[in-house]
Protein backbone atom coordinates (compact mmCIF):
# COMPACT_ATOMS: atom_id res chain seq x y z
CA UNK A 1 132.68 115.22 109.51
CA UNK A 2 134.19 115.62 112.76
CA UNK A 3 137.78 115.35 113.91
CA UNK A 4 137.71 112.25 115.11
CA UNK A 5 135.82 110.31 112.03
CA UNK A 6 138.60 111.42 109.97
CA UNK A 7 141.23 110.54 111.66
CA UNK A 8 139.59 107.60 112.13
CA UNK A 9 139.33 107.42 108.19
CA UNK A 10 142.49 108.04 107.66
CA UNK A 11 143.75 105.26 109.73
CA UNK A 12 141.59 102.83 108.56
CA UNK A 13 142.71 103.30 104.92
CA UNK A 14 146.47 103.30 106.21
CA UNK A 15 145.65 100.13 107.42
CA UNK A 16 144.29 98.55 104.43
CA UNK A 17 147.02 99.43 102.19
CA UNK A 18 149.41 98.26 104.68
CA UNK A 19 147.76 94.99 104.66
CA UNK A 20 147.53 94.65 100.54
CA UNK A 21 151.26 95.68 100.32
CA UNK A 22 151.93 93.30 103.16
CA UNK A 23 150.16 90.36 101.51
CA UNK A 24 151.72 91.32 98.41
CA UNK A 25 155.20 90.51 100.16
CA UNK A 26 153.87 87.47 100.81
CA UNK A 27 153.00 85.92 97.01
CA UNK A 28 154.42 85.72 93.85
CA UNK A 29 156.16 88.70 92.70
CA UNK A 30 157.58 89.84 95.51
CA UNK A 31 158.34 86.56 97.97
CA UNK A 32 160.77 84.44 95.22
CA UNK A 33 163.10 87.46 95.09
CA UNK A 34 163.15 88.75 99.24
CA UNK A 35 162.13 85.25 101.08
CA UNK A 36 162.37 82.51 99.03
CA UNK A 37 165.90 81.16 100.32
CA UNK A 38 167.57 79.21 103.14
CA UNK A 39 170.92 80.04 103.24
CA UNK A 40 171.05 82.52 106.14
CA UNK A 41 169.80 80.70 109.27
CA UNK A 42 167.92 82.43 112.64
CA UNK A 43 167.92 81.06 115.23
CA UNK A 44 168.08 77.51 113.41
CA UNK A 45 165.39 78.40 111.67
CA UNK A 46 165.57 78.96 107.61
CA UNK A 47 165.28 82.19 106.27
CA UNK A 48 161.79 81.77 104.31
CA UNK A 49 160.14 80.52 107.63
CA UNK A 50 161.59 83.01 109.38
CA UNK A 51 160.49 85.89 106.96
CA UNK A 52 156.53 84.47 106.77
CA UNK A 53 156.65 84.77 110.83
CA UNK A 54 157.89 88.15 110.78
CA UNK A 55 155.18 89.14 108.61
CA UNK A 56 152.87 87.54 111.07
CA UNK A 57 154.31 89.17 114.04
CA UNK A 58 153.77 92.01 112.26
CA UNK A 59 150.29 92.12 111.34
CA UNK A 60 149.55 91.21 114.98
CA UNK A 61 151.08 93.94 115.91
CA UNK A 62 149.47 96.32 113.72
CA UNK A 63 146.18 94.98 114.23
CA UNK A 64 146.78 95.57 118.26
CA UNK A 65 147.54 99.01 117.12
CA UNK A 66 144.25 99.39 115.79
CA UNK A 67 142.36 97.76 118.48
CA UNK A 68 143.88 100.10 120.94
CA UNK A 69 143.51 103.34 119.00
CA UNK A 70 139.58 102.21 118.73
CA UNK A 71 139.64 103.03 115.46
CA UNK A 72 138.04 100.13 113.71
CA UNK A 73 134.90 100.61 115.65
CA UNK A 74 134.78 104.61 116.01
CA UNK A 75 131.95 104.70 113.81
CA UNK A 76 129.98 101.86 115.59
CA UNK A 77 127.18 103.70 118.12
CA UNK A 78 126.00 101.68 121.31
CA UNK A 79 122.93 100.68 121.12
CA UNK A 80 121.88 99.58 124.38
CA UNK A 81 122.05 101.88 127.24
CA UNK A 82 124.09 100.59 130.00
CA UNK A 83 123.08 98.44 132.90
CA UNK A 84 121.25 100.76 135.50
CA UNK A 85 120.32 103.85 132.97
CA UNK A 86 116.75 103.21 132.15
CA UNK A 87 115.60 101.11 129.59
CA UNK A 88 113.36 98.19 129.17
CA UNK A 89 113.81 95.15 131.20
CA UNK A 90 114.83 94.38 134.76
């Protein structure tokens, strides 16, 4: 396995255990005791609104992480030659 597959590995499983421990923050053990309240206010906002978005933000970001790194598709190989290299068709 070559360098690059395993980094590519490696942050791919990262990534999913970021994303269960993230969802896990999210539902029942874990929300009622770190998001479940109002009292503290952002922006006008209440706190458990403002915790859910966070999260959101959050897995954008990480997900935009992994687009650019080009590691969820570093195992895909390109079929189809590119425009002007041979091939079938005009």
């Amino acid at each position: 396995m070559s360098a690059e597959a395993r980094r590519a590995r490696r942050w791919t499983r990262l990534a999913v255990v970021y994303f269960v421990v993230v969802t896990a923050f999210l539902v029942w053990p874990l929300y009622p005791a770190l998001g479940n309240t109002i009292a503290p206010r952002v922006l006008g906002l209440p706190f458990s609104l403002v915790y859910v978005l966070g999260v959101i933000v959050l897995n954008t970001a990480v997900l935009f992480g992994l687009y650019r790194a080009r590691v969820i598709d570093a195992g895909e190989v390109e079929d189809d030659p590119p425009a002007g290299e041979g091939g079938a068709g005009g």
